[in-house]
C-alpha atoms as a PDB file:
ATOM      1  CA  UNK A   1       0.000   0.000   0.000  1.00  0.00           C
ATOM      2  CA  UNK A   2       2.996   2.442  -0.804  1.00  0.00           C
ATOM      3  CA  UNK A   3       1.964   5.758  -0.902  1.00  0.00           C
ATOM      4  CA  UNK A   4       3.818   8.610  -3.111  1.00  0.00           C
ATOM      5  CA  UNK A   5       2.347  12.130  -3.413  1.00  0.00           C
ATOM      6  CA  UNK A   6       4.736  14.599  -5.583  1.00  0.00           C
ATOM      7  CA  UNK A   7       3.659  18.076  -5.291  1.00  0.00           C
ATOM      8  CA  UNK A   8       6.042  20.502  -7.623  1.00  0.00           C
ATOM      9  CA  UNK A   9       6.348  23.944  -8.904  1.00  0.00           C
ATOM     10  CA  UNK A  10       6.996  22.628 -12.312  1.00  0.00           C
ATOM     11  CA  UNK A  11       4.450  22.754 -15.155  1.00  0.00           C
ATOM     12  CA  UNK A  12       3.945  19.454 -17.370  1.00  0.00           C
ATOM     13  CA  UNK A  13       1.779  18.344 -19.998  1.00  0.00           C
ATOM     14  CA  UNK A  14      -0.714  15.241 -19.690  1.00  0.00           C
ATOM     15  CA  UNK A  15       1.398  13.215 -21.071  1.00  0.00           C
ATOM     16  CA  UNK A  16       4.260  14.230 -19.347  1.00  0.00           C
ATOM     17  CA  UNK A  17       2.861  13.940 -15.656  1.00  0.00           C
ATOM     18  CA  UNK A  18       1.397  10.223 -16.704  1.00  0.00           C
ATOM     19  CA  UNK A  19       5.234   9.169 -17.820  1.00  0.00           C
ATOM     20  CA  UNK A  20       6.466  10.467 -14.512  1.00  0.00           C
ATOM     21  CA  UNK A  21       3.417   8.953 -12.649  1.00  0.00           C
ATOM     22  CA  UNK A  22       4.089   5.479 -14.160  1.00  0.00           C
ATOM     23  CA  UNK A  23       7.975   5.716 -14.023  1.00  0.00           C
ATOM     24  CA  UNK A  24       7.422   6.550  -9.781  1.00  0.00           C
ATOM     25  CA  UNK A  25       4.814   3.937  -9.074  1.00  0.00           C
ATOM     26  CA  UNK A  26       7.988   1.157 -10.955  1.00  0.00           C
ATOM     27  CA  UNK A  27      10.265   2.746  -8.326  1.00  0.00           C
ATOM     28  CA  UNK A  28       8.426   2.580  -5.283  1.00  0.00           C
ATOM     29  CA  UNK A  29       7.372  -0.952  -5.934  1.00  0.00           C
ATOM     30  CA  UNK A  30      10.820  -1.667  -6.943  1.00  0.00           C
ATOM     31  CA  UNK A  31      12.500   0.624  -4.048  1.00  0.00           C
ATOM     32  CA  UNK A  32      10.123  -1.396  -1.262  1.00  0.00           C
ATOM     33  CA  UNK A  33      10.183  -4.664  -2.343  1.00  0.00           C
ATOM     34  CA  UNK A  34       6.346  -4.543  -2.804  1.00  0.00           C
ATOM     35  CA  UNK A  35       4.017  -5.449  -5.561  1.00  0.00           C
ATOM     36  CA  UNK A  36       3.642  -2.351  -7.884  1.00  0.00           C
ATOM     37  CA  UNK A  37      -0.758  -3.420  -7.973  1.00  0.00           C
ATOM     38  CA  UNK A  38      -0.895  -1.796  -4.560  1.00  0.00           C
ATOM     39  CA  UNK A  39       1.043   1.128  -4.970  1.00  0.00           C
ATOM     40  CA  UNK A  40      -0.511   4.884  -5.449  1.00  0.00           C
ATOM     41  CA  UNK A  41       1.031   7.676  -6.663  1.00  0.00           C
ATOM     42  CA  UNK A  42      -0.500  11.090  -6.948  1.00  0.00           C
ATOM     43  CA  UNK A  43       1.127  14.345  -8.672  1.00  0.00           C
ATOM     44  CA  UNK A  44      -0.058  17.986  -8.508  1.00  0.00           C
ATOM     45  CA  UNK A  45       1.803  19.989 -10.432  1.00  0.00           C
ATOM     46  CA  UNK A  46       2.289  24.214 -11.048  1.00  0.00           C
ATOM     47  CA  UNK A  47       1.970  24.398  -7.415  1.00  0.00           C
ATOM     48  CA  UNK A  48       2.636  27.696  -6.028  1.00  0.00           C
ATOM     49  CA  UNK A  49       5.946  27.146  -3.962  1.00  0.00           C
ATOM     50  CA  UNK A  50       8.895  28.422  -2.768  1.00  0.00           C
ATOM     51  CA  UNK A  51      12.181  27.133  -0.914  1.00  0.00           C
ATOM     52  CA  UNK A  52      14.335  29.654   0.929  1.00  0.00           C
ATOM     53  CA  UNK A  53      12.205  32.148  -0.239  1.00  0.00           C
ATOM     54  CA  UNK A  54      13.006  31.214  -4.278  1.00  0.00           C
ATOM     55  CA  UNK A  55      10.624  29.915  -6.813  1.00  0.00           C
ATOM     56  CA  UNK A  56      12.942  27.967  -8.870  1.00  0.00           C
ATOM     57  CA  UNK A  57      11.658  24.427  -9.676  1.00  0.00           C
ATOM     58  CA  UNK A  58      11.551  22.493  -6.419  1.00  0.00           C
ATOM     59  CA  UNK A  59       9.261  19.447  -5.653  1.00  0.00           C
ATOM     60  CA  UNK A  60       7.768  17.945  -1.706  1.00  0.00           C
ATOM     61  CA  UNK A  61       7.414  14.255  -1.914  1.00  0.00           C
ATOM     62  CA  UNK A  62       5.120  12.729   0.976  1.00  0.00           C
ATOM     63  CA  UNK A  63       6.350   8.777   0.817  1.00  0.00           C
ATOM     64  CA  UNK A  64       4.236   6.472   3.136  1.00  0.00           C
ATOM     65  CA  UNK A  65       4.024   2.575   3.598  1.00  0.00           C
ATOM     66  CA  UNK A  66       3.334  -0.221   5.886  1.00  0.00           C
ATOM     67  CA  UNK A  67       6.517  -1.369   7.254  1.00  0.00           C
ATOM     68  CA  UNK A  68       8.549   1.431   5.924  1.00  0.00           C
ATOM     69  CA  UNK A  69      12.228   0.444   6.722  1.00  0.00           C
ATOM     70  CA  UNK A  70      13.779   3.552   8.945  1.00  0.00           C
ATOM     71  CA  UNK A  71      17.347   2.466   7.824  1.00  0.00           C
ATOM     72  CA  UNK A  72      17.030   2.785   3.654  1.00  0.00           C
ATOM     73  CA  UNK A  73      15.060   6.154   4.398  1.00  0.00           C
ATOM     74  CA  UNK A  74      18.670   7.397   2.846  1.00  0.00           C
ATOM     75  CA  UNK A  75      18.532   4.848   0.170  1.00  0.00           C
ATOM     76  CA  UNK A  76      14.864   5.798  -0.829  1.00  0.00           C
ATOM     77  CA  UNK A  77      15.958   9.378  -0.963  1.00  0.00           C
ATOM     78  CA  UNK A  78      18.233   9.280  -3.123  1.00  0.00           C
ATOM     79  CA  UNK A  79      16.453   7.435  -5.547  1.00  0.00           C
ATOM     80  CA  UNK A  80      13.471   9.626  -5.416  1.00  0.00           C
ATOM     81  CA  UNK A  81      15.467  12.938  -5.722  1.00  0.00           C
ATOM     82  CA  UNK A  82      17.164  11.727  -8.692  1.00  0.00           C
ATOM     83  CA  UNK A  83      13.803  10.815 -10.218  1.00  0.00           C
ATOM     84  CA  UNK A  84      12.585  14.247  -9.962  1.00  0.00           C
ATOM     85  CA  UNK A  85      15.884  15.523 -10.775  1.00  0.00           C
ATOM     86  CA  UNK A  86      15.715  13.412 -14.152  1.00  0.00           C
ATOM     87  CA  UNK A  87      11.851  13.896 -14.860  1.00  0.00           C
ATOM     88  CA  UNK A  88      11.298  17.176 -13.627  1.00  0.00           C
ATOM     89  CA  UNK A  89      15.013  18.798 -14.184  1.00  0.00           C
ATOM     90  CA  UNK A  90      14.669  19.823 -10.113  1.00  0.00           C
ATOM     91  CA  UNK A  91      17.763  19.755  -8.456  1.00  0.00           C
ATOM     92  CA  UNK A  92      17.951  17.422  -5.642  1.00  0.00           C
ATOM     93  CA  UNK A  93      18.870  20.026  -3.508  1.00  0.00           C
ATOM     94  CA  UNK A  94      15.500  21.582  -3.697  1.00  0.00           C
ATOM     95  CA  UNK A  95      13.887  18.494  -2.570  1.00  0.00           C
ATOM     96  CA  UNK A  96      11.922  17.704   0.400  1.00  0.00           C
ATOM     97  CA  UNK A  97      10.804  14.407   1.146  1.00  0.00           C
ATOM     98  CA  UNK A  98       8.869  13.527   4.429  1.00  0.00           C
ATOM     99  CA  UNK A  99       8.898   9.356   5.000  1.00  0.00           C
ATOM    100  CA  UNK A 100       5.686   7.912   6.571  1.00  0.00           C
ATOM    101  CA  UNK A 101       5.295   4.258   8.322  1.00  0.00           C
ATOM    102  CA  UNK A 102       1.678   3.450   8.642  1.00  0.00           C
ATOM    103  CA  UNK A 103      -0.188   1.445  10.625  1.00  0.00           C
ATOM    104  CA  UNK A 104      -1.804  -1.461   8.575  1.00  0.00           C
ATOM    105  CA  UNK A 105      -4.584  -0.810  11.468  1.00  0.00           C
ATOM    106  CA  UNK A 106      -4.724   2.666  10.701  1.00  0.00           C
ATOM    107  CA  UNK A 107      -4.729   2.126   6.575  1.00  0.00           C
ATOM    108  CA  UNK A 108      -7.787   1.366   4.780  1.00  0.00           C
ATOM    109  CA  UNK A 109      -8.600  -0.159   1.578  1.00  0.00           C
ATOM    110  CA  UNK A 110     -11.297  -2.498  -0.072  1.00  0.00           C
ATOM    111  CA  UNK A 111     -13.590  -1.647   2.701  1.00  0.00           C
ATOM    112  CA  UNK A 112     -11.503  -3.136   5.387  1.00  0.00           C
ATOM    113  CA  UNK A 113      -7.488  -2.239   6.631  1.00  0.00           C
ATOM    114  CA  UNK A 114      -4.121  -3.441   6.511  1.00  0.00           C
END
C-alpha cells in the first residue's frame, strides 16, 4: 500500500505527468520490495511554492508505507530525488521528502485495513 504524493512547482503536460506517474509507481514498488498493484502515486503539479524564499523548480514528496524500513530512508531518498531531478530537471537540492510508516490498522482499503 505504498503511498507517493509529488507536489512541484513545475508545469507538465498530460502526457508528461502520466510518464512520470508510471515511471514513480515502478520505483516505489521496486524501491520497497512490494508489488507495484498496490502502490498509489498522486502528482499535482504548477503548485505555487517556494524554498528559501526562491521559486525555482523544487518538488515535496510525501512517501508512506506499511513497514517502511527507517534504515534505507537514505537509500529511498536518493532514488526519489534523482527521479525528480531526471523527470522534472529539479535539483535534488530543492527536494523535500517527508517518509511515513503506517499502521496497517490505521490504513484502509477495499472496505476493510491493513
Amino acid at each position: 500500500m505504498p503511498l507517493l504524493k509529488i507536489q512541484t512547482n513545475v508545469v507538465l503536460d498530460a502526457d508528461a505527468g502520466k510518464a512520470l506517474v508510471a515511471e514513480a509507481s515502478r520505483a516505489v514498488a521496486a524501491l520497497l520490495g512490494k508489488p507495484e498493484r498496490y502502490v498509489m502515486v498522486s502528482l499535482e503539479t504548477a503548485a505555487t511554492m517556494a524554498f528559501g524564499g526562491d521559486s525555482s523548480p523544487l518538488a515535496y514528496l510525501e512517501m508512506k508505507s506499511i513497514g517502511l524500513p527507517q534504515g534505507r530512508t537514505a537509500t529511498l531518498s536518493k532514488a526519489l530525488c534523482e527521479l525528480m531531478n531526471k523527470a522534472l530537471g529539479v535539483n535534488t537540492e530543492r527536494v523535500y521528502i517527508e517518509f511515513a510508516d503506517a499502521q496497517g490498522a490505521l490504513w484502509g482499503w477495499n472496505g476493510g485495513t491493513f
